[in-house]
N, C-alpha and C. Protein backbone atom coordinates (compact mmCIF):
# COMPACT_ATOMS: atom_id res chain seq x y z
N UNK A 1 -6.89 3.89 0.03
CA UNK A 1 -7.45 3.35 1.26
C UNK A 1 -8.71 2.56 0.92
N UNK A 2 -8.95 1.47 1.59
CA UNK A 2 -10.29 0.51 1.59
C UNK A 2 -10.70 0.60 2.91
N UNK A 3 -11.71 0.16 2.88
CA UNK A 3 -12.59 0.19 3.95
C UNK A 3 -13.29 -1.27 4.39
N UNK A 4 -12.69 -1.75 5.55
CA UNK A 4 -13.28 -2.86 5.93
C UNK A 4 -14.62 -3.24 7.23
N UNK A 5 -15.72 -3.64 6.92
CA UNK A 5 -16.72 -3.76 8.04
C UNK A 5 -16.10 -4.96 8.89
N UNK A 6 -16.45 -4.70 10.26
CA UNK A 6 -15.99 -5.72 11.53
C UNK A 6 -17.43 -5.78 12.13
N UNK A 7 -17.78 -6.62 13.00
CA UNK A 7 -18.84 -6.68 14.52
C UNK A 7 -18.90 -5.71 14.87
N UNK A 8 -17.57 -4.39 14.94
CA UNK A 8 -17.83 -3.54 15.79
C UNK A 8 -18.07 -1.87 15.06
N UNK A 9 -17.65 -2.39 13.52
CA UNK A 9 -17.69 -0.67 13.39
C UNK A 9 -16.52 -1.04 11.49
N UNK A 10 -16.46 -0.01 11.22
CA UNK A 10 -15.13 0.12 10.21
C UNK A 10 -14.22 -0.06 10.65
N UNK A 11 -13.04 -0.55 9.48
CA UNK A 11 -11.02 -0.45 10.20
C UNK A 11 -10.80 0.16 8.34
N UNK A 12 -10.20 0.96 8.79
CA UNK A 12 -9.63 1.61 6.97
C UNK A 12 -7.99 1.25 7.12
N UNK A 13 -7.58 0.48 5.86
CA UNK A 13 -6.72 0.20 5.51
C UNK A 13 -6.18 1.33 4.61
N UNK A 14 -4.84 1.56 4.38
CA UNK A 14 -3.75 2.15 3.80
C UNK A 14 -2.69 1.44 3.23
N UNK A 15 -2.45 1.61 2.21
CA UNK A 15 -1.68 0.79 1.29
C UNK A 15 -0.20 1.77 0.34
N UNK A 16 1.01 1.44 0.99
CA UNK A 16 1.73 2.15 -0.16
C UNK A 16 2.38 0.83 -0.76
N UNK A 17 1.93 1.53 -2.78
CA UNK A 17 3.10 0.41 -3.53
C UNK A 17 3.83 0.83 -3.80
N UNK A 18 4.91 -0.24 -4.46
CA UNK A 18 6.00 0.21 -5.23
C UNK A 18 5.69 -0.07 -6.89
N UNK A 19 5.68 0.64 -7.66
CA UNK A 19 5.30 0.52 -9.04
C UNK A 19 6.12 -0.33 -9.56
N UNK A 20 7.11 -0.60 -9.19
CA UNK A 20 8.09 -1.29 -9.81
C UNK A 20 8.31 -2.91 -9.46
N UNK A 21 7.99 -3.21 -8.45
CA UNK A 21 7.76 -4.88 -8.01
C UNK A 21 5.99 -5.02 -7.69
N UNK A 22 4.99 -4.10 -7.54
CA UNK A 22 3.93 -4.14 -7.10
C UNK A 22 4.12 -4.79 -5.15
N UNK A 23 4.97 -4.53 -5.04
CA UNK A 23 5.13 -4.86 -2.82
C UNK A 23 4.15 -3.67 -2.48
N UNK A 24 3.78 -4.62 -1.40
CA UNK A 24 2.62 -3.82 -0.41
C UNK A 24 4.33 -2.97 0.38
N UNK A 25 4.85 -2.24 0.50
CA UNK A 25 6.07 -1.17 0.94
C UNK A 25 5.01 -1.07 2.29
N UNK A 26 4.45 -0.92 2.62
CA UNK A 26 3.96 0.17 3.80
C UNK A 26 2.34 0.01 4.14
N UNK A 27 1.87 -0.25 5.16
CA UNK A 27 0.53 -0.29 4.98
C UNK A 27 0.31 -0.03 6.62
N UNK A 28 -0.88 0.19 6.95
CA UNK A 28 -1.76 0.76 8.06
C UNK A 28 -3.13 0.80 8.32
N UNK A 29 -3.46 0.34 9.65
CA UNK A 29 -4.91 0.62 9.56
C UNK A 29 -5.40 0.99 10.92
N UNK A 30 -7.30 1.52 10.97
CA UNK A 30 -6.89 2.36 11.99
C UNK A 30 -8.78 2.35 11.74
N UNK A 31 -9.53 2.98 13.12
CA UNK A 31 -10.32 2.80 13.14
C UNK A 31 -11.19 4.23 12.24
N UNK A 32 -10.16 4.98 12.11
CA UNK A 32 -10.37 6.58 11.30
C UNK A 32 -9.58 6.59 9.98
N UNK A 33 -10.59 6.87 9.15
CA UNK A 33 -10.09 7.61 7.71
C UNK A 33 -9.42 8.94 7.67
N UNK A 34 -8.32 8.93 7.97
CA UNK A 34 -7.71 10.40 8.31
C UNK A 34 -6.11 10.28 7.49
N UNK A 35 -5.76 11.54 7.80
CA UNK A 35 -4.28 11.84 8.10
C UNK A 35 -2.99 10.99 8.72
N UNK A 36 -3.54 10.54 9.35
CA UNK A 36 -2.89 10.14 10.53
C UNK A 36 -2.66 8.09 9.94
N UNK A 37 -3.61 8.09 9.48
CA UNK A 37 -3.97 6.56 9.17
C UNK A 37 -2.86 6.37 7.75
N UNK A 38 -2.79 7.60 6.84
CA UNK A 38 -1.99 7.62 5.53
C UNK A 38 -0.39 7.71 6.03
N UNK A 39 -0.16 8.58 6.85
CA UNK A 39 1.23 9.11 7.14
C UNK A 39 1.79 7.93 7.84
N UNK A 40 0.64 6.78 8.65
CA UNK A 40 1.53 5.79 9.03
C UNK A 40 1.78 5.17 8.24
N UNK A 41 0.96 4.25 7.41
CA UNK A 41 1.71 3.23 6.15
C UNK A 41 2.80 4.38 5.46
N UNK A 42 2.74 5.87 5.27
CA UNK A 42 3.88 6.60 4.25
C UNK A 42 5.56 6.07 5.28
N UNK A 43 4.97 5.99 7.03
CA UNK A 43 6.32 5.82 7.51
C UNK A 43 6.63 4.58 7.36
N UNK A 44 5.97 3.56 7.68
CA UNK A 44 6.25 2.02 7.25
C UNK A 44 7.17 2.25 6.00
N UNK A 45 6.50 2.63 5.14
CA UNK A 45 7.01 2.53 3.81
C UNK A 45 8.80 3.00 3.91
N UNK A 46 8.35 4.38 4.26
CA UNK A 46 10.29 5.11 4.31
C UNK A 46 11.00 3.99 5.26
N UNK A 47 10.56 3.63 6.14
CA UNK A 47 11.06 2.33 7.37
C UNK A 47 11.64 1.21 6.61
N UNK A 48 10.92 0.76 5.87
CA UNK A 48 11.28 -0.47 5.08
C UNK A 48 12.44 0.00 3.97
N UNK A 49 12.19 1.23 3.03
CA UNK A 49 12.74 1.29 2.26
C UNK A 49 13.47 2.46 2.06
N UNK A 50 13.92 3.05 3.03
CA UNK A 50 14.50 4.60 2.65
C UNK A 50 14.95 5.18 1.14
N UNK A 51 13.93 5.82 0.93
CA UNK A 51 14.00 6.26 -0.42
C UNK A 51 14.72 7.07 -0.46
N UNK A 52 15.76 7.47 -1.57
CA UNK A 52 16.51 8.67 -2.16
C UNK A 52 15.63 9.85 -2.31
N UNK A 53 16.07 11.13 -2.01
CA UNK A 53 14.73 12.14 -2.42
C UNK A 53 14.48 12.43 -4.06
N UNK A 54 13.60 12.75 -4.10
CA UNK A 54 12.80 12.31 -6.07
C UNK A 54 12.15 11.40 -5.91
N UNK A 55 11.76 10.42 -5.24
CA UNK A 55 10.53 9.74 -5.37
C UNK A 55 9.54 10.09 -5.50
N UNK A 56 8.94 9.50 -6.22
CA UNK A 56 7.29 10.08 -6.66
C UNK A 56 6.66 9.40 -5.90
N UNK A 57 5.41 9.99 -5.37
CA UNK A 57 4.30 9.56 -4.06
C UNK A 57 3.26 9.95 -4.63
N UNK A 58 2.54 8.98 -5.27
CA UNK A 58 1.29 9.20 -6.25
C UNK A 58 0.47 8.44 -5.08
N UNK A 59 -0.61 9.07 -5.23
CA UNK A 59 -2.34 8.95 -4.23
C UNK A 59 -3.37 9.90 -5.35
N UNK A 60 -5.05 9.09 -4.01
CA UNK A 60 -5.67 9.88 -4.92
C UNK A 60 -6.17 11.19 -4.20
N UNK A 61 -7.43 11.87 -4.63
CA UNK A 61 -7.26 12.94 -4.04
C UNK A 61 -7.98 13.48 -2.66
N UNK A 62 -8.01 11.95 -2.06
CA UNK A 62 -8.55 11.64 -0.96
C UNK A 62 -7.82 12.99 -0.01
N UNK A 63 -8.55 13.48 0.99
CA UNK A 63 -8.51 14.63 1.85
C UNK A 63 -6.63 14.30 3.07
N UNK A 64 -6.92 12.89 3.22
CA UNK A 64 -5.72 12.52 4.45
C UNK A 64 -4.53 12.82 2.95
N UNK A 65 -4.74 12.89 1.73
CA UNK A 65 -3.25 12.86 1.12
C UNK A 65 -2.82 14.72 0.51
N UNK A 66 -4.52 15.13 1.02
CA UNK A 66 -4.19 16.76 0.53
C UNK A 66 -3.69 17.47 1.70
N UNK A 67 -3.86 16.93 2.87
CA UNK A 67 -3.92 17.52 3.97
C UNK A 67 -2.47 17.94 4.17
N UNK A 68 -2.25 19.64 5.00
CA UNK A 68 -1.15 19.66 5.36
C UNK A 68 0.03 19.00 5.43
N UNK A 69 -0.17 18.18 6.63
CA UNK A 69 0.25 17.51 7.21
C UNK A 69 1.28 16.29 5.67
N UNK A 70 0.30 15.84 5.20
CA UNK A 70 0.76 15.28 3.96
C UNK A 70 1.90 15.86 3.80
N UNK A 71 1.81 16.97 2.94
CA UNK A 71 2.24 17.85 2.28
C UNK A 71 3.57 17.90 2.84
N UNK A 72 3.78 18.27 3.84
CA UNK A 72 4.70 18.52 4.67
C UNK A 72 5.81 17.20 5.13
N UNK A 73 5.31 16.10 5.10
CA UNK A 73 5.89 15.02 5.33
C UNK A 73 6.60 14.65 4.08
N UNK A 74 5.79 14.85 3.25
CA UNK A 74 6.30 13.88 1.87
C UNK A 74 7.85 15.18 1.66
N UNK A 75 7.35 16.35 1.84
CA UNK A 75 8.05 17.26 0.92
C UNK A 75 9.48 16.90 2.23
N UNK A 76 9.19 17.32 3.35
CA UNK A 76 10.69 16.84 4.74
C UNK A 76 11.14 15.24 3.97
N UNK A 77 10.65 14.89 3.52
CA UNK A 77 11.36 13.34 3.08
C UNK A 77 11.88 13.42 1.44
N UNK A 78 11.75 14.51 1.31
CA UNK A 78 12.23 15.04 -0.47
C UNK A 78 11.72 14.35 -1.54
N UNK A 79 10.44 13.66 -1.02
CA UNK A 79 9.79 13.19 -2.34
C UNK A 79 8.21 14.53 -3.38
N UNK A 80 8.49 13.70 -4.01
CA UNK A 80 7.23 14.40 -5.37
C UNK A 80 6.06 13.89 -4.88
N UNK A 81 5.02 14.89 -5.17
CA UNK A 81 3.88 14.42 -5.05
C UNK A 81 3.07 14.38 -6.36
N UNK A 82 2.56 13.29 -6.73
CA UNK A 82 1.33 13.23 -7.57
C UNK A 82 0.04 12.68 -7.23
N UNK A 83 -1.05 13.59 -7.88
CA UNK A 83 -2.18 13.04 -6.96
C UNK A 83 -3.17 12.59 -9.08
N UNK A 84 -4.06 11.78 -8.67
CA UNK A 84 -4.84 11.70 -9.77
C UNK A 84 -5.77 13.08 -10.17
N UNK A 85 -5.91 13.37 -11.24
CA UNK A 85 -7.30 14.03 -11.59
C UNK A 85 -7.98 13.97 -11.38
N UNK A 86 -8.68 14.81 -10.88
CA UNK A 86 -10.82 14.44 -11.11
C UNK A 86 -11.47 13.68 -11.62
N UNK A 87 -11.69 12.57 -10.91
CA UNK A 87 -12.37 11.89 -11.79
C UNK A 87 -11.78 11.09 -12.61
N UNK A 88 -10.18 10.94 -12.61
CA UNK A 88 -9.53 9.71 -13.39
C UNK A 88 -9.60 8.75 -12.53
N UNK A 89 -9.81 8.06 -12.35
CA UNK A 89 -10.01 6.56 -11.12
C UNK A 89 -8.74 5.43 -12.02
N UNK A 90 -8.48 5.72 -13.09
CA UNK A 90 -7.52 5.11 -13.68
C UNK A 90 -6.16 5.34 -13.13
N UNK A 91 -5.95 6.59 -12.94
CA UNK A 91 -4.60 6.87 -12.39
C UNK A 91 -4.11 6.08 -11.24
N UNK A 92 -5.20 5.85 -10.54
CA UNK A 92 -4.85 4.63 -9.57
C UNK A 92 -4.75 3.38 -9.50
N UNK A 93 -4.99 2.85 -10.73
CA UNK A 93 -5.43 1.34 -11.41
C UNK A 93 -4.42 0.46 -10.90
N UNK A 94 -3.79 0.70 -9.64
CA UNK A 94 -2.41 -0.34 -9.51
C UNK A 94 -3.30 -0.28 -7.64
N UNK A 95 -3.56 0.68 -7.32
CA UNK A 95 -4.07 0.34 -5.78
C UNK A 95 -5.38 -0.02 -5.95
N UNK A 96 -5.93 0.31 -7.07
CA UNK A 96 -7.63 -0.18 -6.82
C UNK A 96 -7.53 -1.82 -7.49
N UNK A 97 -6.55 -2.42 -7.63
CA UNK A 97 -6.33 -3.47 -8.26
C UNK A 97 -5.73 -4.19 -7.00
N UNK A 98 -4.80 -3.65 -6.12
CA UNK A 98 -4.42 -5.05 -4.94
C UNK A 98 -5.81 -4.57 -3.67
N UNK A 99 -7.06 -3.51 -3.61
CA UNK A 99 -7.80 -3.88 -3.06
C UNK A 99 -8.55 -4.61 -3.16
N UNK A 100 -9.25 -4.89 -4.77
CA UNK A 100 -9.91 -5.85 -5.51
C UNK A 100 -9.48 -6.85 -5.05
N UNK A 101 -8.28 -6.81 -5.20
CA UNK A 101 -7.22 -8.77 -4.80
C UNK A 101 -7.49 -8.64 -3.81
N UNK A 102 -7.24 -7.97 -2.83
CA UNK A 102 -7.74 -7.99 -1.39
C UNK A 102 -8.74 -8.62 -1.07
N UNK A 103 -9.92 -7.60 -1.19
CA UNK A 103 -11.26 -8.27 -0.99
C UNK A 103 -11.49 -9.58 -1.47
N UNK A 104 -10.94 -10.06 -2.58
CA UNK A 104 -11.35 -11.13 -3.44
C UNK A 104 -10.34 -12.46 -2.35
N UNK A 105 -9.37 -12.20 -2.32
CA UNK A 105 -8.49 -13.19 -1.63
C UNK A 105 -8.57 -13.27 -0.03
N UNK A 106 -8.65 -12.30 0.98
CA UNK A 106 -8.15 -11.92 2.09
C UNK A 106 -9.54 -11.73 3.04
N UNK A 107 -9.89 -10.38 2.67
CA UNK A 107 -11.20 -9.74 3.35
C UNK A 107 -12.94 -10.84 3.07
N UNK A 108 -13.09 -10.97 2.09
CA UNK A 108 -14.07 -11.76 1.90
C UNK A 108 -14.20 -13.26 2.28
N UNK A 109 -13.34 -13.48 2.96
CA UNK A 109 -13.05 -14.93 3.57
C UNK A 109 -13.05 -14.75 5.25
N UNK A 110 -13.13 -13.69 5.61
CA UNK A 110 -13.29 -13.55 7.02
C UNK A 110 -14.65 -12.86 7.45
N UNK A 111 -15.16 -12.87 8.57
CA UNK A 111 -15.83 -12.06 9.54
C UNK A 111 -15.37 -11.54 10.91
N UNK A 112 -14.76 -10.26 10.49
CA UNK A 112 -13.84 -9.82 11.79
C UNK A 112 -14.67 -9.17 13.03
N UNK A 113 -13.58 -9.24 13.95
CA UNK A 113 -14.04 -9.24 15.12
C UNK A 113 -14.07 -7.42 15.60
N UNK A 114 -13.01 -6.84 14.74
CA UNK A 114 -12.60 -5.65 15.15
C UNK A 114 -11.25 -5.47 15.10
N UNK A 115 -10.86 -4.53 15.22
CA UNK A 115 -9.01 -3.79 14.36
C UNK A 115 -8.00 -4.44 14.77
N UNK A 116 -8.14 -5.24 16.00
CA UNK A 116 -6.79 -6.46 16.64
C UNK A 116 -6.91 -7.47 15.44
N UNK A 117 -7.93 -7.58 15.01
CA UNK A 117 -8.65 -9.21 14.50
C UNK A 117 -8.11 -8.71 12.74
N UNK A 118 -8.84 -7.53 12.53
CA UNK A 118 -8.31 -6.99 11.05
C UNK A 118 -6.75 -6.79 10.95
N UNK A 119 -6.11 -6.29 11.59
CA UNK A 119 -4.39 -6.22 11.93
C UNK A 119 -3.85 -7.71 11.62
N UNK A 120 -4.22 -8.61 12.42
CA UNK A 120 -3.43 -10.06 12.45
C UNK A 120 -3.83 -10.41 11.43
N UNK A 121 -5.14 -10.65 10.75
CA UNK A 121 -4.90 -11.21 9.35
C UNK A 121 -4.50 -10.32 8.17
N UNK A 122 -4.88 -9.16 8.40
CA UNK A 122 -4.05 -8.30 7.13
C UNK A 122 -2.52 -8.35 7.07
N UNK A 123 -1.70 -8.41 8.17
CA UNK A 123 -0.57 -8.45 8.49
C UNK A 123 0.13 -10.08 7.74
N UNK A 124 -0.92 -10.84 7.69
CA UNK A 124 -0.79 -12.55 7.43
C UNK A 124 -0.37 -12.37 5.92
N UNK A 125 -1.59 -11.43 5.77
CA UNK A 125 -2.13 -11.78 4.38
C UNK A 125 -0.68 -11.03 3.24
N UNK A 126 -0.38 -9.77 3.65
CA UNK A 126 0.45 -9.40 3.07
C UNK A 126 1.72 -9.27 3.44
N UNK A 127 2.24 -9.63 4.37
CA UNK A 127 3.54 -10.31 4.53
C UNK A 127 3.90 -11.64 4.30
N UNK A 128 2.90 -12.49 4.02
CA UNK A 128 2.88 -13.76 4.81
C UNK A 128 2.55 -14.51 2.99
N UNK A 129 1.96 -13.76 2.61
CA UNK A 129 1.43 -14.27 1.25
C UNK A 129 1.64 -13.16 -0.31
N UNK A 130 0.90 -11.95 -0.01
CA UNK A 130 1.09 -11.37 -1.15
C UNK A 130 2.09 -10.38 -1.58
N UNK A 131 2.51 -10.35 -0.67
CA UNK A 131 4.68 -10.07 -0.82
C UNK A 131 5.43 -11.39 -1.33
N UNK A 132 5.74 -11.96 -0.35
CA UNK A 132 6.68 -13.32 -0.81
C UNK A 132 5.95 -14.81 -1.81
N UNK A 133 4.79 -14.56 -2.12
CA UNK A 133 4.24 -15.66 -2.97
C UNK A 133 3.25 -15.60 -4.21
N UNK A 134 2.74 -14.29 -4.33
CA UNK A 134 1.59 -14.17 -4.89
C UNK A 134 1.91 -14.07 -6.03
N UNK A 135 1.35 -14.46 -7.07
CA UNK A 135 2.32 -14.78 -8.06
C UNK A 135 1.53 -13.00 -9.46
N UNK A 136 2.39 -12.58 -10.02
CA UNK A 136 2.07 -10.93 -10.56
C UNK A 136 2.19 -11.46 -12.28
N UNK A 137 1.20 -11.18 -13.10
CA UNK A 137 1.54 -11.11 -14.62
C UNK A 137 2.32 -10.21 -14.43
N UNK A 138 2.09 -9.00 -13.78
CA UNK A 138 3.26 -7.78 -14.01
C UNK A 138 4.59 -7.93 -14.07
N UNK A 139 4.75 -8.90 -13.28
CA UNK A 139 6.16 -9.36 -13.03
C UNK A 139 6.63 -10.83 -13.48
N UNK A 140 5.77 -11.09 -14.42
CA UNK A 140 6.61 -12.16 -15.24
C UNK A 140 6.38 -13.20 -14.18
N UNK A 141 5.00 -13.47 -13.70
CA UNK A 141 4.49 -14.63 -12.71
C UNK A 141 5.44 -15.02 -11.74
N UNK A 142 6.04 -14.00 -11.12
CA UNK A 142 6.73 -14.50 -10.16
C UNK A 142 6.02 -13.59 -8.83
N UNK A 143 6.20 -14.07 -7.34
CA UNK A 143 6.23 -13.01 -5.97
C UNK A 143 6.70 -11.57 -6.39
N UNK A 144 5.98 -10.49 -5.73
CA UNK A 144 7.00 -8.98 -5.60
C UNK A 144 8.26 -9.22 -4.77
N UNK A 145 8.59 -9.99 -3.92
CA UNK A 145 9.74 -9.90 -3.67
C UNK A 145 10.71 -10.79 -4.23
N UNK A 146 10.36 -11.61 -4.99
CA UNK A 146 11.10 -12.57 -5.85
C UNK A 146 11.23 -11.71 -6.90
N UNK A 147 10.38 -10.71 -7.70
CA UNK A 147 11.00 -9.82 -8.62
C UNK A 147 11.77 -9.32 -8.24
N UNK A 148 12.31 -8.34 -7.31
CA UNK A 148 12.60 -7.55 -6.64
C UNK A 148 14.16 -8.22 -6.59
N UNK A 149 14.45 -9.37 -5.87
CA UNK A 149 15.93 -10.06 -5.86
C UNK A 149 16.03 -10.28 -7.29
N UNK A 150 15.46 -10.90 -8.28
CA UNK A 150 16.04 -11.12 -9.13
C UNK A 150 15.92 -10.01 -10.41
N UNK A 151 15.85 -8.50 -10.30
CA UNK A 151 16.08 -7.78 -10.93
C UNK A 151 17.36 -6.84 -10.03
N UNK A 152 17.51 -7.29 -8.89
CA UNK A 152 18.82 -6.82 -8.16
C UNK A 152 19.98 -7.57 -8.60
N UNK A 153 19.92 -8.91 -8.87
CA UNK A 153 21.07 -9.91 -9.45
C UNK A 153 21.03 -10.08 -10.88
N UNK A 154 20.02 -9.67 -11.72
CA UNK A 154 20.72 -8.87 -12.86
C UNK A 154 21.34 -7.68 -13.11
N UNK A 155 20.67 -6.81 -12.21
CA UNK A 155 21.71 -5.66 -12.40
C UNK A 155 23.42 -5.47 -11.40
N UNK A 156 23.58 -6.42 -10.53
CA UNK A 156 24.73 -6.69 -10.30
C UNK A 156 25.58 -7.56 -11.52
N UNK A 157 24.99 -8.46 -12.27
CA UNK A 157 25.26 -9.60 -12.95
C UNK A 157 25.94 -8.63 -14.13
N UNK A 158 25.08 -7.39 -14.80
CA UNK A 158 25.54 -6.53 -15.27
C UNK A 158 26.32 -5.45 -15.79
């Protein structure tokens, strides 16, 4: 989760990736750092992509991902949980890397008005741009969703 200042107050963003194309899968935001703010981007995410159960659901050890409630969701949806260590900030080096891009591309180019105003351009920004265009060394300089088709049509091709 990041944290964005508006005119009126904070909006905390929620971010689920996919390790494997780097896609924003799922995201949420909300005027509270909670529970409630994580479990929505976790449903976006299952929404978009219904996972097989065995998925791994790595976070850090932020309180909304220890919480019950967590716990309970991930495990009813038959996925794994992994959370980082104490103090490894590395383990997360794939979400603290598209907030960086965030801020650097998205957030630092605006002065928002408040969570309608943060919604419509976050919504821009990563549907609109850093899903279908943004171009990933990870992925062999192509979009996450352009990886994504064309590692599906090799493995049909296969």
């Amino acid at each position: 989760m990041t944290a964005i200042w508006t005119l009126v107050g904070w909006v905390f963003l929620a971010a689920i990736i996919d390790l494997f194309s780097r896609r924003i899968v799922g995201f949420a935001l909300s005027e509270n750092n909670d529970t409630k703010l994580a479990l929505s981007a976790l449903d976006r995410a299952v929404e978009l992509r219904h996972p097989a159960p065995g998925l791994i659901h790595h976070s850090d050890r932020g309180s909304p991902y220890g919480s019950d409630d967590d716990v309970k969701r991930t495990a009813g949806l038959g996925m794994r949980r992994s959370m980082s260590r104490k103090g490894d900030c590395w383990d997360n080096a794939v979400a603290e890397s598209f907030f960086s891009t965030f801020e650097f591309e998205c957030r630092s180019l605006h002065n928002f008005c408040g969570l309608n105003h943060v919604q419509e351009v976050v919504a821009a920004y990563i549907d609109g741009f850093y899903n279908p265009k943004r171009l990933h060394s990870t992925n062999e300089y192509i979009s996450p969703i352009e990886f994504e088709i064309a590692s599906a049509l090799q493995e049909i091709a296969a």
